[in-house]
PDB file of N, CA and C in Angstrom:
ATOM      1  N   UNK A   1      18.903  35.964  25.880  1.00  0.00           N
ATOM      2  CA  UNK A   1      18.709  36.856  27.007  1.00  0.00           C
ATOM      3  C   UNK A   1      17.424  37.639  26.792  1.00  0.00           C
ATOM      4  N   UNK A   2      16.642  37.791  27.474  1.00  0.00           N
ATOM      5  CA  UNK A   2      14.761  38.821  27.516  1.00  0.00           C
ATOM      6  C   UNK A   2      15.626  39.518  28.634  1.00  0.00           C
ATOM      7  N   UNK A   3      14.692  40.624  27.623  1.00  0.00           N
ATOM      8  CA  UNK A   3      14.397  41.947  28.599  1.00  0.00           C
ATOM      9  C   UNK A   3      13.397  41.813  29.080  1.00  0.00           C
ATOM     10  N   UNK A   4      13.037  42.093  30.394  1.00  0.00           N
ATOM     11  CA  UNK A   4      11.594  41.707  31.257  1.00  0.00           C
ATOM     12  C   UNK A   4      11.867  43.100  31.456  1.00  0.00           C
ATOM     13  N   UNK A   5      12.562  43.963  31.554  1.00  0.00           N
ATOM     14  CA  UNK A   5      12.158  45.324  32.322  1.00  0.00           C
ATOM     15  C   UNK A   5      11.211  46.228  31.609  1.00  0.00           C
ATOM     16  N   UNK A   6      11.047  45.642  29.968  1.00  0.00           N
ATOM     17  CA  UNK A   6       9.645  46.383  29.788  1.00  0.00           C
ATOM     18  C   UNK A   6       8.630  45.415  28.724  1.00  0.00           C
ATOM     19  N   UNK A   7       8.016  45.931  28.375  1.00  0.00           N
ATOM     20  CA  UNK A   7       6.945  44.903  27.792  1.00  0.00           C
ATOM     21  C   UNK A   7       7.209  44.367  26.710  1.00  0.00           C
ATOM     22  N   UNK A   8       8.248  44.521  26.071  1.00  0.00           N
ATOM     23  CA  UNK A   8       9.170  44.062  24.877  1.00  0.00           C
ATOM     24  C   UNK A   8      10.148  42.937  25.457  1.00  0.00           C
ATOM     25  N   UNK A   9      10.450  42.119  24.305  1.00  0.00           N
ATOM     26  CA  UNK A   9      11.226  41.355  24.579  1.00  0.00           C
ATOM     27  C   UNK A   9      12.458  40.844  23.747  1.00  0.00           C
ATOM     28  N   UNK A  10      13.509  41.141  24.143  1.00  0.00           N
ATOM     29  CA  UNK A  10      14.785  40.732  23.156  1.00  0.00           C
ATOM     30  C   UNK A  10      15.244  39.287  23.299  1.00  0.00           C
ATOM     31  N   UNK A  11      15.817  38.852  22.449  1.00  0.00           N
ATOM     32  CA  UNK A  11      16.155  37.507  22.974  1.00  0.00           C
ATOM     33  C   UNK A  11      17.621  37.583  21.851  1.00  0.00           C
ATOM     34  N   UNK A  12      18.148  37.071  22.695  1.00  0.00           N
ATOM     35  CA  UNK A  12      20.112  37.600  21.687  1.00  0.00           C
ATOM     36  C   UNK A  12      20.280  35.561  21.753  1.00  0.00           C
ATOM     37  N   UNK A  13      21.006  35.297  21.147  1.00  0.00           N
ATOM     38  CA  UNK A  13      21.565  34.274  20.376  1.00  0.00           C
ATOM     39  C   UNK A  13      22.478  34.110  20.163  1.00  0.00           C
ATOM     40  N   UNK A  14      23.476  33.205  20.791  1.00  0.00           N
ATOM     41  CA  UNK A  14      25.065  33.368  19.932  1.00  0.00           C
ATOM     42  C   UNK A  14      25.281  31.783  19.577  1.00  0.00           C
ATOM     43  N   UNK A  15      25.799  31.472  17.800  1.00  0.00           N
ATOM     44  CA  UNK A  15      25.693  30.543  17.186  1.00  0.00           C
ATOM     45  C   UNK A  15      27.442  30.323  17.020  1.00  0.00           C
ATOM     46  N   UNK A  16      28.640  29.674  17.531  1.00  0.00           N
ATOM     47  CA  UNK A  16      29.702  29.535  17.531  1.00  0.00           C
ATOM     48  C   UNK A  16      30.361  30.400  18.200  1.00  0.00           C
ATOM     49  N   UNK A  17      29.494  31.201  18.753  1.00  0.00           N
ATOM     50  CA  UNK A  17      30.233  32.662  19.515  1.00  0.00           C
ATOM     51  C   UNK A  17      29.882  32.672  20.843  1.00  0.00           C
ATOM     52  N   UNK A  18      30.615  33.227  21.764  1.00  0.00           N
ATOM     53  CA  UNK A  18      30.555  33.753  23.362  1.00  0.00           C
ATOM     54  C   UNK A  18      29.795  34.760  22.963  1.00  0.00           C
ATOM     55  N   UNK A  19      29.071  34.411  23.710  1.00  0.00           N
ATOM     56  CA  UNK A  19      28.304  36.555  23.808  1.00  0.00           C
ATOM     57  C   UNK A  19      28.482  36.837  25.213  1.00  0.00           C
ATOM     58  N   UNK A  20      29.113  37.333  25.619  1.00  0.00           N
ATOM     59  CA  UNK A  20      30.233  38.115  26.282  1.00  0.00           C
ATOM     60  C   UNK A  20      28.842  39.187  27.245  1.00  0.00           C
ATOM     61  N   UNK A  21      28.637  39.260  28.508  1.00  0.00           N
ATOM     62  CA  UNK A  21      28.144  40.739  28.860  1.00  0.00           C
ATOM     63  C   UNK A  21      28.037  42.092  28.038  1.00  0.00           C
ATOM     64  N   UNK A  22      29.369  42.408  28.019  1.00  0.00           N
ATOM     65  CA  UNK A  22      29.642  43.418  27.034  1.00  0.00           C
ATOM     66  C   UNK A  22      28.548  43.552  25.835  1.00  0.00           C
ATOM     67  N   UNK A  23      28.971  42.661  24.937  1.00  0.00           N
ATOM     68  CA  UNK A  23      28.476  42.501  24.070  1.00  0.00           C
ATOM     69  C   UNK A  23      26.870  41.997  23.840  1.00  0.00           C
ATOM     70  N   UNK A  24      26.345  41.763  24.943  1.00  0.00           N
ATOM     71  CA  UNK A  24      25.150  41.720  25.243  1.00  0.00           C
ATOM     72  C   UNK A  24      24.217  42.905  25.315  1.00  0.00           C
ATOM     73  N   UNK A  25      24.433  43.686  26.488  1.00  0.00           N
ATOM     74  CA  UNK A  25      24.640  44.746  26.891  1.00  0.00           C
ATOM     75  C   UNK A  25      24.492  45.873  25.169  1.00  0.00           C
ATOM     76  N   UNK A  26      25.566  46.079  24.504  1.00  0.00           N
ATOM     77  CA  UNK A  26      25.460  46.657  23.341  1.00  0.00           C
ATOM     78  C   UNK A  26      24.745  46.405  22.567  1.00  0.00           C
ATOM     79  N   UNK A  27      24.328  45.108  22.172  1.00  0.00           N
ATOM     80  CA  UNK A  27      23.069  44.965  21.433  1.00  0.00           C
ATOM     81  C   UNK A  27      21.888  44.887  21.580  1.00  0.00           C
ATOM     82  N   UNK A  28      21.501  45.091  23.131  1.00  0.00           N
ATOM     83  CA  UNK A  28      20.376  45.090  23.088  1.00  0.00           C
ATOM     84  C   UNK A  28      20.098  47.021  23.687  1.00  0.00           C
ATOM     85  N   UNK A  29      20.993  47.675  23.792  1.00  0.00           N
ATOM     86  CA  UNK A  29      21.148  48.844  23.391  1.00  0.00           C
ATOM     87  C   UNK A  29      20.540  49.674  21.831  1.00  0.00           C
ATOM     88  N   UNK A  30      21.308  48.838  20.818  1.00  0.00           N
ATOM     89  CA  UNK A  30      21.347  48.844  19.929  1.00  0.00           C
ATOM     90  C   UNK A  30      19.463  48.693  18.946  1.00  0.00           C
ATOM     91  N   UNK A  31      19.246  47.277  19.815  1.00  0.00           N
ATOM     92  CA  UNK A  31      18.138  46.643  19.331  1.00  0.00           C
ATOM     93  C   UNK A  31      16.755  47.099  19.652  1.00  0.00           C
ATOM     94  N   UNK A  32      17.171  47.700  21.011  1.00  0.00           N
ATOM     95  CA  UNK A  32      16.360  48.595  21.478  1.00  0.00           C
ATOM     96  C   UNK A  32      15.450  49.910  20.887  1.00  0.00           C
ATOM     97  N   UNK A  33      16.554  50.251  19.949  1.00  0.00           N
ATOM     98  CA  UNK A  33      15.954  51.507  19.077  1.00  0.00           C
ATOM     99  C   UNK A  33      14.716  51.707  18.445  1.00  0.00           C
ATOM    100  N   UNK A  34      14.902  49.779  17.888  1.00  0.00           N
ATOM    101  CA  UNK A  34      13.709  49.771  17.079  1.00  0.00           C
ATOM    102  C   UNK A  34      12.083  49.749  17.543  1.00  0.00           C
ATOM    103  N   UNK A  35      12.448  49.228  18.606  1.00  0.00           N
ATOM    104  CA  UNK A  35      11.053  49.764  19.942  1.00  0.00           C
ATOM    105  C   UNK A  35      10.730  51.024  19.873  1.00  0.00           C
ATOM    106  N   UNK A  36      11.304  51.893  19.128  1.00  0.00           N
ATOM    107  CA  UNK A  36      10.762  53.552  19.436  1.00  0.00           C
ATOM    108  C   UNK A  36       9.819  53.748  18.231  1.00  0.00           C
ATOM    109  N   UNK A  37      10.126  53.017  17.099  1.00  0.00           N
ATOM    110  CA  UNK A  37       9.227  53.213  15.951  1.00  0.00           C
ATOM    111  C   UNK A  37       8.173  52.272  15.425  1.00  0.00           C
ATOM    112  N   UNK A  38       8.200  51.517  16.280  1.00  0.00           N
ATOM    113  CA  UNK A  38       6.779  50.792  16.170  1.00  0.00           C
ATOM    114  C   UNK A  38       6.259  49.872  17.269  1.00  0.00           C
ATOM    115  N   UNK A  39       5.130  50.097  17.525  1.00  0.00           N
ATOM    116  CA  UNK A  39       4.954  49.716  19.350  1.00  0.00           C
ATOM    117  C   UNK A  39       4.224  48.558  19.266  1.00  0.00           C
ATOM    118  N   UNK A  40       3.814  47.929  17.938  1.00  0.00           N
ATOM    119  CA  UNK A  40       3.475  46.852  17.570  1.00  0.00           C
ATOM    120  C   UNK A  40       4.241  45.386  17.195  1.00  0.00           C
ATOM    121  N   UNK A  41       5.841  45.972  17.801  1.00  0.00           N
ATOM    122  CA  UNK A  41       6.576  44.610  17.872  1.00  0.00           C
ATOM    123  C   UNK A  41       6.209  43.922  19.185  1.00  0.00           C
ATOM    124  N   UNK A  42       6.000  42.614  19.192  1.00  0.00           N
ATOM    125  CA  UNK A  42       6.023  41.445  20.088  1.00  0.00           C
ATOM    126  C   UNK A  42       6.955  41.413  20.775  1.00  0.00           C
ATOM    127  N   UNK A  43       8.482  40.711  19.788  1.00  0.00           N
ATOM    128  CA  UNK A  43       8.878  39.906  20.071  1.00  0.00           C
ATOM    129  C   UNK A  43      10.487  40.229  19.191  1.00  0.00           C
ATOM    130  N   UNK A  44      11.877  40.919  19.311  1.00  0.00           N
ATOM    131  CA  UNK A  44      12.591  40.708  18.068  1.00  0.00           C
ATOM    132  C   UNK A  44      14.051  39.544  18.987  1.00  0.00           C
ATOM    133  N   UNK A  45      14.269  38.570  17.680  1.00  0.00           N
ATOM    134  CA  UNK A  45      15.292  37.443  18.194  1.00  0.00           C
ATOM    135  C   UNK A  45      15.875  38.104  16.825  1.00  0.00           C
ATOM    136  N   UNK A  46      17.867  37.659  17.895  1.00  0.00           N
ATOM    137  CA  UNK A  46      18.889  38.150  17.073  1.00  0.00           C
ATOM    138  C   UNK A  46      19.777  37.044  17.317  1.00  0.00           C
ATOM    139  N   UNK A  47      20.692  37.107  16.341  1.00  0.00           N
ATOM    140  CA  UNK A  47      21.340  35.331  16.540  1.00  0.00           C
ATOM    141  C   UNK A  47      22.807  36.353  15.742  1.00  0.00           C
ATOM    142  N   UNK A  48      23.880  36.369  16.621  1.00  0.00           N
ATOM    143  CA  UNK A  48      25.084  36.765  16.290  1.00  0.00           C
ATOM    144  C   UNK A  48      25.856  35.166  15.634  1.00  0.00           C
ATOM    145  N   UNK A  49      26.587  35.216  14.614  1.00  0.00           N
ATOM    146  CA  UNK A  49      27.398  33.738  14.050  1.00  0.00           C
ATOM    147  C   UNK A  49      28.594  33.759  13.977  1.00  0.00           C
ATOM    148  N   UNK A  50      29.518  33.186  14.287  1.00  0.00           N
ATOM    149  CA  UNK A  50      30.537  33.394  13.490  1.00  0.00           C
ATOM    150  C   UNK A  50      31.039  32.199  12.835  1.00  0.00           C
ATOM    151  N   UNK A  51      31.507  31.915  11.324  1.00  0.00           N
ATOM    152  CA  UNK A  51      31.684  31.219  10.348  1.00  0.00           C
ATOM    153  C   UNK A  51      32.701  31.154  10.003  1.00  0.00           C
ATOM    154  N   UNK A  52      33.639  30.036  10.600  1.00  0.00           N
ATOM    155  CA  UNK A  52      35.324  30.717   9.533  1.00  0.00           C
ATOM    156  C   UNK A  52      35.198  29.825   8.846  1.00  0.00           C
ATOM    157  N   UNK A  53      34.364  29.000   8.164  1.00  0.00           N
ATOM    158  CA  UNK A  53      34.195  28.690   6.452  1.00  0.00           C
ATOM    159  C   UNK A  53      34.388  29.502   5.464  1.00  0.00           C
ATOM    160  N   UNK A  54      33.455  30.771   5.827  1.00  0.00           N
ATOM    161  CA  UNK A  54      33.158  31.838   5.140  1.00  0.00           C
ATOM    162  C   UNK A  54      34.783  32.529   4.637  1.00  0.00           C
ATOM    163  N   UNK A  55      34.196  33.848   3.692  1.00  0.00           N
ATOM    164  CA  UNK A  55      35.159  34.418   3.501  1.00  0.00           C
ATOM    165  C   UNK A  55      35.495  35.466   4.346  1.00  0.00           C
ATOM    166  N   UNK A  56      36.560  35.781   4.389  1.00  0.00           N
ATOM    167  CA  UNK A  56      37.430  36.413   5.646  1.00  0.00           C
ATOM    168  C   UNK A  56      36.223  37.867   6.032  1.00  0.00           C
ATOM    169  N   UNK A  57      35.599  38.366   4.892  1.00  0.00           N
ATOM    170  CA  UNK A  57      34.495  39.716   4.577  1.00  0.00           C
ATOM    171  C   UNK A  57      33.472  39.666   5.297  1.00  0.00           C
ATOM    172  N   UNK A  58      33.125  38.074   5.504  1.00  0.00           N
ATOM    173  CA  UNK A  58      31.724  37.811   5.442  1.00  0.00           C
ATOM    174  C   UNK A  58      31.596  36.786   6.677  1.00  0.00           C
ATOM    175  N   UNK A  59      32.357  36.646   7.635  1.00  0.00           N
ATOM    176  CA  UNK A  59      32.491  35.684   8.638  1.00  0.00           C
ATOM    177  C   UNK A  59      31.692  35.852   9.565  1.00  0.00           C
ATOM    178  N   UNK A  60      31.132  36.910   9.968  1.00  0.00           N
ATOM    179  CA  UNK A  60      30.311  37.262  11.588  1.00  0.00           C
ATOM    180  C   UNK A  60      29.058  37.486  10.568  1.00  0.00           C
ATOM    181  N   UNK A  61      28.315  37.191  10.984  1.00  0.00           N
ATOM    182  CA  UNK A  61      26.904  36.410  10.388  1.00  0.00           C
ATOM    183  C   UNK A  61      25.505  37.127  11.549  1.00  0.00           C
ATOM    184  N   UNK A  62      25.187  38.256  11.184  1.00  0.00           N
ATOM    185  CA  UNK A  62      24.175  38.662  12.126  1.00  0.00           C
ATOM    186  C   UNK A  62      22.223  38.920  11.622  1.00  0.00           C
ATOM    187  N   UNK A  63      21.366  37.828  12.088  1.00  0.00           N
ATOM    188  CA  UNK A  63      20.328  37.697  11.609  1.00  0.00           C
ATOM    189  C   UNK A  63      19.848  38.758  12.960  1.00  0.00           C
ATOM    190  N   UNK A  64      18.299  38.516  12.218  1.00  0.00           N
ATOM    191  CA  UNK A  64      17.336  39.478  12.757  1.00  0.00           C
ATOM    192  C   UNK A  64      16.243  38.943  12.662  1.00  0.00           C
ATOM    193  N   UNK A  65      15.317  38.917  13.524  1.00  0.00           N
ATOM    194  CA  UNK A  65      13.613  38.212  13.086  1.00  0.00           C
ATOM    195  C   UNK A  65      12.925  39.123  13.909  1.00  0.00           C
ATOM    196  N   UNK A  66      11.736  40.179  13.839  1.00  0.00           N
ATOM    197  CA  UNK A  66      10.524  40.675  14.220  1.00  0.00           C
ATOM    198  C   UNK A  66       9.762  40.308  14.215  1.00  0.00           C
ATOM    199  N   UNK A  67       8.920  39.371  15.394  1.00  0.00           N
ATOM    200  CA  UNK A  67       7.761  38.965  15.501  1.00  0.00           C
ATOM    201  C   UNK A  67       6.865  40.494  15.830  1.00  0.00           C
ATOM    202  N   UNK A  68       5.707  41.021  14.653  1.00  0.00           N
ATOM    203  CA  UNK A  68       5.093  41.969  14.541  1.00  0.00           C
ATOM    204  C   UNK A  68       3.721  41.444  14.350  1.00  0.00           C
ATOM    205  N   UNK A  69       2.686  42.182  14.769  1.00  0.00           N
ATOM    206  CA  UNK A  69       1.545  41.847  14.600  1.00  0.00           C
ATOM    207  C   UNK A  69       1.697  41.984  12.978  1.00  0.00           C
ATOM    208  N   UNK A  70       0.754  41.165  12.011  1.00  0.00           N
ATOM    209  CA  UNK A  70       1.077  41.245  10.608  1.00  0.00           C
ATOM    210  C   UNK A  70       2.143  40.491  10.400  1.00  0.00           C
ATOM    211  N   UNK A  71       2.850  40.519   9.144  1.00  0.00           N
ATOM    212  CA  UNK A  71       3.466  39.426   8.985  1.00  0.00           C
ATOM    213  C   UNK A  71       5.367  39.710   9.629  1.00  0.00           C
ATOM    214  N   UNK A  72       5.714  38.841   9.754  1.00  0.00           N
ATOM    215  CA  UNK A  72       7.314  38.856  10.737  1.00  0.00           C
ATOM    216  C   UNK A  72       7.850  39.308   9.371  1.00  0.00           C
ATOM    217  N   UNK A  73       9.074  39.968   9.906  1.00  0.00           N
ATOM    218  CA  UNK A  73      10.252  40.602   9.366  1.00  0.00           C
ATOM    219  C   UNK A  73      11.529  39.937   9.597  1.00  0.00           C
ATOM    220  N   UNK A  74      12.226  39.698   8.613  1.00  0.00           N
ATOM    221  CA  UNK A  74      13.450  38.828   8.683  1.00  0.00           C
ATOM    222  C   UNK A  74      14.248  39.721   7.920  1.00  0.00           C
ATOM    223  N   UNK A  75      15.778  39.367   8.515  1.00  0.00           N
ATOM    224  CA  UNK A  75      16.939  40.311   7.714  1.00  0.00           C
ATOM    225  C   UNK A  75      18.301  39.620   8.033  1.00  0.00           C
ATOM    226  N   UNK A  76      19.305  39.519   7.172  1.00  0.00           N
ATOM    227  CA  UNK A  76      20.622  38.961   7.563  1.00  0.00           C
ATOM    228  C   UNK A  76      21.362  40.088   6.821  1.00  0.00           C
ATOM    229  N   UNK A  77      22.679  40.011   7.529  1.00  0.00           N
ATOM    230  CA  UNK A  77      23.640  40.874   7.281  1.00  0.00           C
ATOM    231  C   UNK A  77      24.790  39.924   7.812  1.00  0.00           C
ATOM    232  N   UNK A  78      26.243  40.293   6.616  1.00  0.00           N
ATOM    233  CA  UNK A  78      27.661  39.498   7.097  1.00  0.00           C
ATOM    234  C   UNK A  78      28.708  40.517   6.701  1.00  0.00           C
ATOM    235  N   UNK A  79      29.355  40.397   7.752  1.00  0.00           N
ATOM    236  CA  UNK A  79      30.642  41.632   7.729  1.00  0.00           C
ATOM    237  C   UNK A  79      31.989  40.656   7.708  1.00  0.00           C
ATOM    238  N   UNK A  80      33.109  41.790   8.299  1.00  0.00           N
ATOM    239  CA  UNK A  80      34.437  41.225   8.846  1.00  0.00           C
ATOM    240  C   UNK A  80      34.428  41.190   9.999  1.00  0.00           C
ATOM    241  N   UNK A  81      33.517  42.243  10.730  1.00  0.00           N
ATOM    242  CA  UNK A  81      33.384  42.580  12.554  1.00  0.00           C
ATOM    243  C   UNK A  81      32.037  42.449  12.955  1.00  0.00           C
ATOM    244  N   UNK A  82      31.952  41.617  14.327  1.00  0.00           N
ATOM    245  CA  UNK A  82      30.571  41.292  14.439  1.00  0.00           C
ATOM    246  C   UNK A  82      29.874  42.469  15.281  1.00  0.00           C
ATOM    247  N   UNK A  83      30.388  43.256  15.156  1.00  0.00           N
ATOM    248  CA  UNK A  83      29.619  44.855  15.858  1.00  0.00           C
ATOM    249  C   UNK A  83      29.298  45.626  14.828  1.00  0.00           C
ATOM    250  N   UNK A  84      30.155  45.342  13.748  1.00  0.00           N
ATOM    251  CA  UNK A  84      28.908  46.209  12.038  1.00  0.00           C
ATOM    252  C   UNK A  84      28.602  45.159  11.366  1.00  0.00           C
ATOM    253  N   UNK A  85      28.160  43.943  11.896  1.00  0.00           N
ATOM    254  CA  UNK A  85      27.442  42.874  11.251  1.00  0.00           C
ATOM    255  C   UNK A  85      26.022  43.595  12.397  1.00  0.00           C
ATOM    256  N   UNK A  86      25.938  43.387  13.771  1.00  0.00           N
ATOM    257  CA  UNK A  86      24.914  44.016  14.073  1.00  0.00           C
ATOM    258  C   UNK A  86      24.520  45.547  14.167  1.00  0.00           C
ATOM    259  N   UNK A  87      25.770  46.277  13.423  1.00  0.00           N
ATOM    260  CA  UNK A  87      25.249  47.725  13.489  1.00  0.00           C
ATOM    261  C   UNK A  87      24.109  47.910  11.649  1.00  0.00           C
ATOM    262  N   UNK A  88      24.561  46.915  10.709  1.00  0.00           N
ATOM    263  CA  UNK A  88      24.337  47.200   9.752  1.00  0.00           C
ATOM    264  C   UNK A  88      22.929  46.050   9.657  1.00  0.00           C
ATOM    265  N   UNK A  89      22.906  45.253  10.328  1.00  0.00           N
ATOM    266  CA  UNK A  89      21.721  44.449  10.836  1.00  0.00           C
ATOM    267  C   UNK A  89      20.163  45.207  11.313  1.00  0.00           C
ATOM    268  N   UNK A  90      20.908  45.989  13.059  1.00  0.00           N
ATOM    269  CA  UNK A  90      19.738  47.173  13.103  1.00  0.00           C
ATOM    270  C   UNK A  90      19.346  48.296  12.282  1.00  0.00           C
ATOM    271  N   UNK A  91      20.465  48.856  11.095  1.00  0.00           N
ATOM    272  CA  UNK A  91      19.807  49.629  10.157  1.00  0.00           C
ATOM    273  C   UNK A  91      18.984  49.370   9.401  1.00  0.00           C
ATOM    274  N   UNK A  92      19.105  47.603   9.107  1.00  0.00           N
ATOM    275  CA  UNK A  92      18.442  47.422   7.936  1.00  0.00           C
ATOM    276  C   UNK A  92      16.864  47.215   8.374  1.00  0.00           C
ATOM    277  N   UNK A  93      16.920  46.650   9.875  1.00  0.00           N
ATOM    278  CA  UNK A  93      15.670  46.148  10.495  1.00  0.00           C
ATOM    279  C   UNK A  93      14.731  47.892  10.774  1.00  0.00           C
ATOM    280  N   UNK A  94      15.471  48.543  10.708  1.00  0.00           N
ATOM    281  CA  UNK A  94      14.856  50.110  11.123  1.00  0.00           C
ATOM    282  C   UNK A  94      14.497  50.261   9.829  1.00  0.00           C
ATOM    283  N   UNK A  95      15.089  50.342   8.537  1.00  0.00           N
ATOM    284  CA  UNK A  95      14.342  50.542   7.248  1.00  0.00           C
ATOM    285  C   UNK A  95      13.608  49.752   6.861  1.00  0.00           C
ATOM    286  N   UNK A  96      13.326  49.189   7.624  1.00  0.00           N
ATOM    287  CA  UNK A  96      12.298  48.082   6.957  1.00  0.00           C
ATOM    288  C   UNK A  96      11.062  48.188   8.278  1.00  0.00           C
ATOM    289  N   UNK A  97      11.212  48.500   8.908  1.00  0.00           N
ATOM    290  CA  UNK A  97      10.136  48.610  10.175  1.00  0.00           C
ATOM    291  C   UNK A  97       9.300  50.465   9.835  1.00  0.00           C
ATOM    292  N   UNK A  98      10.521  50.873   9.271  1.00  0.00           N
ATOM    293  CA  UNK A  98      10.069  52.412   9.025  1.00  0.00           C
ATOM    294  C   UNK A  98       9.274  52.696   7.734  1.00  0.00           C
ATOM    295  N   UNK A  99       9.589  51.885   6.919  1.00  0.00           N
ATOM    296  CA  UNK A  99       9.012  51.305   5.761  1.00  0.00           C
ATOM    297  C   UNK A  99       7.533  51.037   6.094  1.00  0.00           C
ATOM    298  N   UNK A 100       7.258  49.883   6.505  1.00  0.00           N
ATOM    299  CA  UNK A 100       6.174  49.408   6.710  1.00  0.00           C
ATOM    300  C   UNK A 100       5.106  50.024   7.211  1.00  0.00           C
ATOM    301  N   UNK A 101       5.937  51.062   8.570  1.00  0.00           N
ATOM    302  CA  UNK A 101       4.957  52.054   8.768  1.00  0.00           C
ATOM    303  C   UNK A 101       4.336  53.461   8.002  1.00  0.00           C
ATOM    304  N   UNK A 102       5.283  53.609   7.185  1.00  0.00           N
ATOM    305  CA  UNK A 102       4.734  54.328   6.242  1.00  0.00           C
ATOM    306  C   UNK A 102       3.842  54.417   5.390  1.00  0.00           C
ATOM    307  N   UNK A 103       4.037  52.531   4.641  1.00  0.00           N
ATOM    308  CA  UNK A 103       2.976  52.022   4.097  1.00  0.00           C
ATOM    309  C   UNK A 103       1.076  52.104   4.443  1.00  0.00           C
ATOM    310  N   UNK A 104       1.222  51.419   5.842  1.00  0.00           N
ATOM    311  CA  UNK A 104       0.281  51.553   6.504  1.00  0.00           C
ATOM    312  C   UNK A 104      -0.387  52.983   6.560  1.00  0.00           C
ATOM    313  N   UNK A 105       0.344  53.958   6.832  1.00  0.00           N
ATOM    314  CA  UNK A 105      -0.182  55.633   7.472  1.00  0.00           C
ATOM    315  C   UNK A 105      -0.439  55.868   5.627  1.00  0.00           C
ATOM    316  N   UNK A 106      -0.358  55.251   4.491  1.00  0.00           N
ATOM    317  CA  UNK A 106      -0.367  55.689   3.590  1.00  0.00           C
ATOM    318  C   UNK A 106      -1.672  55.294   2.982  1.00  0.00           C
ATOM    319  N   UNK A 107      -1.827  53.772   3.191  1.00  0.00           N
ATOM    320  CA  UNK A 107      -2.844  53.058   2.965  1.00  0.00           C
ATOM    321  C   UNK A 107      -4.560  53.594   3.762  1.00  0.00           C
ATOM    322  N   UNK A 108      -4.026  54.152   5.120  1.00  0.00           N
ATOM    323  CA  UNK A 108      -5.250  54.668   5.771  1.00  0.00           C
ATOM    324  C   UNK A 108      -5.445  56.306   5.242  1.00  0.00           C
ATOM    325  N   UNK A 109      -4.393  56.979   4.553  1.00  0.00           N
ATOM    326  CA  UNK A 109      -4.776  57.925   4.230  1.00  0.00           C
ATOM    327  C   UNK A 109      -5.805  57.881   2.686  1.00  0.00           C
ATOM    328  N   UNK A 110      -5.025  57.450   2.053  1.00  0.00           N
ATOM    329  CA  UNK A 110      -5.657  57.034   0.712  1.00  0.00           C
ATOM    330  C   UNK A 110      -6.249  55.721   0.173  1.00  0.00           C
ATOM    331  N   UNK A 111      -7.834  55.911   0.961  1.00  0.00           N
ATOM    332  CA  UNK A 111      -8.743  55.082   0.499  1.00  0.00           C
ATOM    333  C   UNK A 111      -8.881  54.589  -1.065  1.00  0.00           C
ATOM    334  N   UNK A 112      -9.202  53.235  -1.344  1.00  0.00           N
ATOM    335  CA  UNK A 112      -9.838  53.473  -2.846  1.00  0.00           C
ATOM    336  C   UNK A 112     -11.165  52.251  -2.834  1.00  0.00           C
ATOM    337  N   UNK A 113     -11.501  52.276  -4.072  1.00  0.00           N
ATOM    338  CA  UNK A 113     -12.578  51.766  -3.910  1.00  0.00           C
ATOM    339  C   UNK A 113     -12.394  50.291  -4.608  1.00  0.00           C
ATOM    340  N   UNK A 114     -13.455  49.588  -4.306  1.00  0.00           N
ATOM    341  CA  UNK A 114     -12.829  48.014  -4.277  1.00  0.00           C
ATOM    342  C   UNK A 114     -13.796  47.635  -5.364  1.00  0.00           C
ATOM    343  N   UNK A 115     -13.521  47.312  -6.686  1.00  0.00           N
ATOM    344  CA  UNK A 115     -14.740  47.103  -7.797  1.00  0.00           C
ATOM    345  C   UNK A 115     -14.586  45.338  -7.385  1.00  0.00           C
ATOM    346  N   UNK A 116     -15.697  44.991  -7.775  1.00  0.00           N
ATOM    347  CA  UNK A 116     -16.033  43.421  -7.574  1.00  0.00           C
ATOM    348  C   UNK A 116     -16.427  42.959  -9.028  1.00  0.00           C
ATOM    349  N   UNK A 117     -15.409  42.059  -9.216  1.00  0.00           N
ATOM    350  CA  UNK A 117     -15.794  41.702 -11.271  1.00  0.00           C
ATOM    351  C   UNK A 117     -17.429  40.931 -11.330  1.00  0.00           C
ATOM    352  N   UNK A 118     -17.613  40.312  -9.742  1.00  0.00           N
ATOM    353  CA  UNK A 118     -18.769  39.743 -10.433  1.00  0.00           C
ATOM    354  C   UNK A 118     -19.968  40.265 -10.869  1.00  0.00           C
ATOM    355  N   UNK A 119     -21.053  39.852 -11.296  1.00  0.00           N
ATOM    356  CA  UNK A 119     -21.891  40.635 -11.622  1.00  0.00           C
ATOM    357  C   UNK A 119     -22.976  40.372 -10.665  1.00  0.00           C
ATOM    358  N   UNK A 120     -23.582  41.245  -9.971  1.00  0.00           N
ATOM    359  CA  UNK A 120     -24.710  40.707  -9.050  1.00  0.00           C
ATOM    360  C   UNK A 120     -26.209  40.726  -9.558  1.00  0.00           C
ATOM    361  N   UNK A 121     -26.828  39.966  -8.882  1.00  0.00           N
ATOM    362  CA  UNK A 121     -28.379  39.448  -9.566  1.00  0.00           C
ATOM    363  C   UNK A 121     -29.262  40.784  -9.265  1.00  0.00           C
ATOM    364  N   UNK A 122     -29.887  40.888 -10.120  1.00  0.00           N
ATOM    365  CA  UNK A 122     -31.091  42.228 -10.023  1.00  0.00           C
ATOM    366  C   UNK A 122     -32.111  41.964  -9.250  1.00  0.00           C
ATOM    367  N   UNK A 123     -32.856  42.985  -8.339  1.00  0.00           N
ATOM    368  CA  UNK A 123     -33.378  42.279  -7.095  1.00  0.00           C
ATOM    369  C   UNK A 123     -35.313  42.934  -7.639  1.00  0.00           C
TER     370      UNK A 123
END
């Protein structure tokens, strides 16, 4: 499912599962958040699973991918319930998006200087 109503775009996924309105609806609620802290996402695809291979803990299977300018962000998370498989999914994608931006605002604050091992020719 894309959101066209703004310049972002979600795209939800369901891998053995109905994704239900409802449940549509909530995650891209959810997914939405992460649009507030960095305005340099593209693109984020979410793929809800459910696995009854798995163990009874670990059955709802919720990935994450951020297409970001720079390099993409990937994250999986597996619960018992597939609403804190994606609640614990968007936390992790927010610490890691919040992360990155920190990095960056850190990197432009504190310049350093770039020594070059080679030796250059005398002019």
């Amino acid at each position: 499912m894309n959101n066209t109503s703004s310049k972002h775009e979600v795209i939800l996924k369901g891998v053995h599962l109905d994704l239900t309105e409802a449940l549509k609806s909530i995650a891209e609620e959810k997914v939405s958040r992460l649009f507030r802290h960095e305005d340099r996402i593209v693109r984020i695809r979410v793929e809800l699973e459910y696995d009854k291979t798995r163990a009874k803990e670990k059955e709802f299977i919720a990935k994450g991918h951020i297409e970001i300018h720079g390099p993409s962000m990937n994250a999986t998370v597996a619960s018992d319930d597939c609403l804190k498989s994606l609640d614990q999914l968007v936390d992790k994608l927010d610490r890691m998006i919040r992360r990155r931006s920190r990095l960056r605002i850190s990197k432009r604050r504190h310049l350093h200087a770039v020594e070059i091992p080679a030796e250059l020719p005398k002019v």
